[in-house]
C-alpha atoms as a PDB file:
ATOM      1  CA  UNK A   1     -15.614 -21.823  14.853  1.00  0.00           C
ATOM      2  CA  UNK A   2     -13.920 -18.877  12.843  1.00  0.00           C
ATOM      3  CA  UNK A   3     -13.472 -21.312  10.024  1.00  0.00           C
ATOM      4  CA  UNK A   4     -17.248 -22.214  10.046  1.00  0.00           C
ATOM      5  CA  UNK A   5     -18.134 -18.639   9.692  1.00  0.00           C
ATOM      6  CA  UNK A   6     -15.877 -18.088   6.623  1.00  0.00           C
ATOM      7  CA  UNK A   7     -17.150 -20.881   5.073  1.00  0.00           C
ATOM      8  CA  UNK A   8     -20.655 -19.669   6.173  1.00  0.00           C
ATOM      9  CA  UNK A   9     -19.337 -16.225   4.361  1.00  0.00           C
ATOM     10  CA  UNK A  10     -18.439 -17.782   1.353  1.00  0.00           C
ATOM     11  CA  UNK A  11     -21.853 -19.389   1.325  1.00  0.00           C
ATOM     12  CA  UNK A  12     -23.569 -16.107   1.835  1.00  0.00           C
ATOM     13  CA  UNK A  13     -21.053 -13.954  -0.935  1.00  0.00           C
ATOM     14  CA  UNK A  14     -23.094 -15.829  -3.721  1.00  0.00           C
ATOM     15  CA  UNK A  15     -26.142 -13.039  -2.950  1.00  0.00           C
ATOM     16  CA  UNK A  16     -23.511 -10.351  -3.444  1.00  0.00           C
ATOM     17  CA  UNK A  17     -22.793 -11.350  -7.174  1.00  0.00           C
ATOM     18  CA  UNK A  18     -19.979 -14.113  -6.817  1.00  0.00           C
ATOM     19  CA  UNK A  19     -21.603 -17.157  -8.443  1.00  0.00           C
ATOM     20  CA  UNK A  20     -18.914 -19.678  -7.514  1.00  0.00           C
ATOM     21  CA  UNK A  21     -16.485 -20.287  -4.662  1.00  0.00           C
ATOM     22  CA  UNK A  22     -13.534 -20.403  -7.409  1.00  0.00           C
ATOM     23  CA  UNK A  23     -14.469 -16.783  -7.681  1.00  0.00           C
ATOM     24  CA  UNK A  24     -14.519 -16.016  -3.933  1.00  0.00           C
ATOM     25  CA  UNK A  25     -11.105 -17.733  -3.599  1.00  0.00           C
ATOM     26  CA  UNK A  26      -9.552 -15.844  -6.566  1.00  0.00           C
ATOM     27  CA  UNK A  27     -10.719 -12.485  -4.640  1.00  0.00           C
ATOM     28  CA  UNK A  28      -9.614 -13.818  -1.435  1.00  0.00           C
ATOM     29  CA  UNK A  29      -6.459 -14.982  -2.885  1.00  0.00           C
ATOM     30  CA  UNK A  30      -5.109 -11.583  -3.527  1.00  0.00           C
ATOM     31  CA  UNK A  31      -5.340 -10.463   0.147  1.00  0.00           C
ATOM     32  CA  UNK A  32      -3.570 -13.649   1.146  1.00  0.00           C
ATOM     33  CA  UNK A  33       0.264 -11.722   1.228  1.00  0.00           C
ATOM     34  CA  UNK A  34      -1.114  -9.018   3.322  1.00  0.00           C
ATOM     35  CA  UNK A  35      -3.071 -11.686   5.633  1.00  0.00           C
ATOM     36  CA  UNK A  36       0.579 -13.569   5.820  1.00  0.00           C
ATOM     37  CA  UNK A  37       2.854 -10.469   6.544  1.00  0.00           C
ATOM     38  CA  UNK A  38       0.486  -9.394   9.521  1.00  0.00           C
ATOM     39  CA  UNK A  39       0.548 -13.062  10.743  1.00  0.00           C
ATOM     40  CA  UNK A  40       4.286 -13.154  10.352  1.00  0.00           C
ATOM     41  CA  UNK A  41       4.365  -9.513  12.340  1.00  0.00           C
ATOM     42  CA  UNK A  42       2.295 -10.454  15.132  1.00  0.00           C
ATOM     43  CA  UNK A  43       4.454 -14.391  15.464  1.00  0.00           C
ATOM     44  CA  UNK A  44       7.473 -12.016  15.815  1.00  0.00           C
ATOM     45  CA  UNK A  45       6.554  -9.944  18.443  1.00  0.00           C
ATOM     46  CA  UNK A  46       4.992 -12.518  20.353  1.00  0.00           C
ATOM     47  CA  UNK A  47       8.608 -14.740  19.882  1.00  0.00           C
ATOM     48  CA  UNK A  48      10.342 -11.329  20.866  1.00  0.00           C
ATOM     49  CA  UNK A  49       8.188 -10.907  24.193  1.00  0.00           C
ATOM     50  CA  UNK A  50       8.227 -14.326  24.952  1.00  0.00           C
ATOM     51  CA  UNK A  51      12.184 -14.987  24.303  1.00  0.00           C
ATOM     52  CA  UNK A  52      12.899 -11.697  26.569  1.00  0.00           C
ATOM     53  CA  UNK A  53      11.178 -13.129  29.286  1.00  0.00           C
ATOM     54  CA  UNK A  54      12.410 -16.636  29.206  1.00  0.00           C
ATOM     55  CA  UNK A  55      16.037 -16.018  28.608  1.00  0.00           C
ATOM     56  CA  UNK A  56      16.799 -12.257  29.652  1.00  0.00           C
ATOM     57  CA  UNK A  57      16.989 -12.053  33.659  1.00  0.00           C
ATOM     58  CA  UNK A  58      14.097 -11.714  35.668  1.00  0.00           C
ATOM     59  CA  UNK A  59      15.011 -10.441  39.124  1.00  0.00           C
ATOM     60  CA  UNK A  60      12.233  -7.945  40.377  1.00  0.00           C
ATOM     61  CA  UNK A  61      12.914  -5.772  43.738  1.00  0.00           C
ATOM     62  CA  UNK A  62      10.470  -2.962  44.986  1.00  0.00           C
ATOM     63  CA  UNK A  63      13.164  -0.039  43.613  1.00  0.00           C
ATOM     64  CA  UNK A  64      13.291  -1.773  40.096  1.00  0.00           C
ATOM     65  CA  UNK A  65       9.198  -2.104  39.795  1.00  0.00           C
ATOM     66  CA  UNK A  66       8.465   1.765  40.545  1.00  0.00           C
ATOM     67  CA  UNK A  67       8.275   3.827  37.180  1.00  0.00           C
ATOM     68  CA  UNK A  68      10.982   5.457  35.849  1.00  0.00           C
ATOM     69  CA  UNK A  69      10.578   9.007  35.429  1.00  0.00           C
ATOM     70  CA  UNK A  70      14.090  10.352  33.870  1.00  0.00           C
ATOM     71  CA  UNK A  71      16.053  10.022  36.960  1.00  0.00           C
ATOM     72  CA  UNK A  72      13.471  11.628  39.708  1.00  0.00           C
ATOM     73  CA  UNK A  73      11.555  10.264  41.556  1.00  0.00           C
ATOM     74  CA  UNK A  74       8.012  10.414  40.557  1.00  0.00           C
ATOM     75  CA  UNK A  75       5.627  12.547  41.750  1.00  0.00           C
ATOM     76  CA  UNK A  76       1.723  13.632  41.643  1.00  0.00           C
ATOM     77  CA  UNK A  77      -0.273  12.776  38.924  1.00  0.00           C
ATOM     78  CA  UNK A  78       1.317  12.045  35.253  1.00  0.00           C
ATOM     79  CA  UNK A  79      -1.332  14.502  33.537  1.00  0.00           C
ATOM     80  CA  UNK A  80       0.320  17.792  33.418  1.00  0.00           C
ATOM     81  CA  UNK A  81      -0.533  20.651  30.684  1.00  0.00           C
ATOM     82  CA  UNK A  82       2.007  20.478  27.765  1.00  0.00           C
ATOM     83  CA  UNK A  83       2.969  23.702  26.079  1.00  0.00           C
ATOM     84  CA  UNK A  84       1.159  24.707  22.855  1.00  0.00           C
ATOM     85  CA  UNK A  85       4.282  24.861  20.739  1.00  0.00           C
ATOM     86  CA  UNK A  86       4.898  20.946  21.158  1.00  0.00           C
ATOM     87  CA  UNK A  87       1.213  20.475  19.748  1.00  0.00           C
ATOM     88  CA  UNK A  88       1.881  23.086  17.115  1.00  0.00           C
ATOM     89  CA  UNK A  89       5.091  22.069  16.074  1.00  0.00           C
ATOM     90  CA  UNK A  90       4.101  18.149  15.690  1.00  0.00           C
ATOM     91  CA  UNK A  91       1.049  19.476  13.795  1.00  0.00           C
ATOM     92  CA  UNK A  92       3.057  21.824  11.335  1.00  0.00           C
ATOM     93  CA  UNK A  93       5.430  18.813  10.762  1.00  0.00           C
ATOM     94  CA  UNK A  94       2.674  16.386   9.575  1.00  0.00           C
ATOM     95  CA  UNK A  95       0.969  18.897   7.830  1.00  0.00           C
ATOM     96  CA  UNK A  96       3.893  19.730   5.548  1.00  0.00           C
ATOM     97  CA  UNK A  97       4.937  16.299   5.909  1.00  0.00           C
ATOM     98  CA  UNK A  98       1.749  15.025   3.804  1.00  0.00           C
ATOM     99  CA  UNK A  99       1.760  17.184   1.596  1.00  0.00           C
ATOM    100  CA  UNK A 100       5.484  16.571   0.599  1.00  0.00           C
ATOM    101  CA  UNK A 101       4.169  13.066   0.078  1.00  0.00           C
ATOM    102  CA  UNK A 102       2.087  13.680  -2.965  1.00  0.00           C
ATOM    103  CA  UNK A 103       5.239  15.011  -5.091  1.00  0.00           C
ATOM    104  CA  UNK A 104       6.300  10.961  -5.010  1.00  0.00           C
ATOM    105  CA  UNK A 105       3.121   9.532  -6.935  1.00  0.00           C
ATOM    106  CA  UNK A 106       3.266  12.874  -9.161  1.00  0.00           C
ATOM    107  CA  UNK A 107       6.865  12.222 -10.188  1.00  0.00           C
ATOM    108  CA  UNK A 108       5.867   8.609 -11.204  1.00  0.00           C
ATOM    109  CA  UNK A 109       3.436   9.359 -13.717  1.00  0.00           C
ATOM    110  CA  UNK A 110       4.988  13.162 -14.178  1.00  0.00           C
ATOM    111  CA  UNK A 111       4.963  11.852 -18.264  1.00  0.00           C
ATOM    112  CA  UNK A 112       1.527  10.687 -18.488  1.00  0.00           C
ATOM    113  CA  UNK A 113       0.489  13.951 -17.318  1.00  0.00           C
ATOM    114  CA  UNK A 114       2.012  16.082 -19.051  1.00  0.00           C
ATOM    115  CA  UNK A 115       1.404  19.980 -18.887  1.00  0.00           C
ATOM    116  CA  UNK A 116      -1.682  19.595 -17.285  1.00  0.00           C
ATOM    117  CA  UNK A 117       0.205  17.623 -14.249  1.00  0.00           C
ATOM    118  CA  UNK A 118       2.476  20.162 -14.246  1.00  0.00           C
ATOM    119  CA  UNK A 119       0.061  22.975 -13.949  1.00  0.00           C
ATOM    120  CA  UNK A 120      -2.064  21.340 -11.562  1.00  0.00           C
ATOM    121  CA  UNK A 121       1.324  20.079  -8.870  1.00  0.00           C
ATOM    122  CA  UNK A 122       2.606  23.580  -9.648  1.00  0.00           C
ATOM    123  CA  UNK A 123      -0.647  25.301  -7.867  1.00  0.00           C
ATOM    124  CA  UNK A 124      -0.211  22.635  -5.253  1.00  0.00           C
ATOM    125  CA  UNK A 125       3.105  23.789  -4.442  1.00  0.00           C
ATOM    126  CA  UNK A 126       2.306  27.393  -4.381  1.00  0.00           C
ATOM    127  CA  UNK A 127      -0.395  26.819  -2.139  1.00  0.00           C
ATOM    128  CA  UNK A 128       2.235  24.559   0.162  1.00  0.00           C
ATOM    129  CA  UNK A 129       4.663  27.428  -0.203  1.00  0.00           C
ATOM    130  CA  UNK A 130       2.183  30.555   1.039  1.00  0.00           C
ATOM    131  CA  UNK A 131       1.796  28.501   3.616  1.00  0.00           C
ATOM    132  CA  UNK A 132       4.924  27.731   4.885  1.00  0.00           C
ATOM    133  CA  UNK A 133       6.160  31.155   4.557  1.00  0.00           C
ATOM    134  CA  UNK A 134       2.945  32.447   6.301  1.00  0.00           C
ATOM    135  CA  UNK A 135       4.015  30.146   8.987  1.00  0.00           C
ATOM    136  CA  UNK A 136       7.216  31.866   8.705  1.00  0.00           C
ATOM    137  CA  UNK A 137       6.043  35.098   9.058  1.00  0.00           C
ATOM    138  CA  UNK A 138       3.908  34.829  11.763  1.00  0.00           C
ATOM    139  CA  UNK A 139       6.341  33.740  14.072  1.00  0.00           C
ATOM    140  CA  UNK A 140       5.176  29.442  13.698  1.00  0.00           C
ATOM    141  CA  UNK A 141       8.716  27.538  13.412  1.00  0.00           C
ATOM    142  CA  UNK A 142      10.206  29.890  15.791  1.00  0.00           C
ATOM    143  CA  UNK A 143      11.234  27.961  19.293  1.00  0.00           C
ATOM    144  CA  UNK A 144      10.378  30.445  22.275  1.00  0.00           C
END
């Protein structure tokens, strides 16, 4: 059935300015290594979940199937309020994080650029740098 509807697709991508299947499988052909590593990805952790089960040991009691909460026993519900700093300090961390990231693509092509790159990446970083040091300043990285 899914292969009938791809077909059926293929049939339909003429209207969308693809005048021969040759063309469709050309575009479709360039997807095929990403189509093939998340096929490979998802056989491998099926294999892993299904190897664990059939060869590890399988031996459930009553103490071994109640959840494991760090060594006490759990309690109440699992929903409890989190302090702000976790949320704040996993937010400041991706938020610096990402913007580290763009220096890699900028470094590649730093050549091509030229001055204006380095103008432009140098207001970047001075923006990235205010605001790390008015996180600083106002008390963000600090671990009360």
């Amino acid at each position: 059935m899914l292969i009938s509807r791809c077909l059926f697709r293929l049939e339909q991508a003429e209207l969308n300015g693809f005048h021969n299947k040759t063309e469709i499988l050309a575009v479709l052909s360039d997807f095929a290594p990403i189509a093939s590593l998340f096929a490979l990805s998802v056989l491998v952790g099926v294999m892993i979940l299904f190897m664990s089960r059939m060869l590890g040991p399988f031996r459930p009691t009553a103490r071994k199937l109640v959840p494991y909460e760090s060594g006490m026993r759990p309690y109440g519900d699992a929903i409890r309020r989190i302090p702000v700093k976790f949320y704040r300090v996993a937010v400041l961390f991706i938020l610096f994080d990402i913007e580290v990231i763009f220096f890699l693509p900028w470094a590649v092509v730093f050549r091509d650029l030229r001055l204006y790159g380095l103008a432009v990446m140098g207001f970047f970083f001075l923006v990235l740098t205010v605001g790390f040091v008015y996180e600083w300043m106002v008390g963000g990285l600090e671990w009360d």
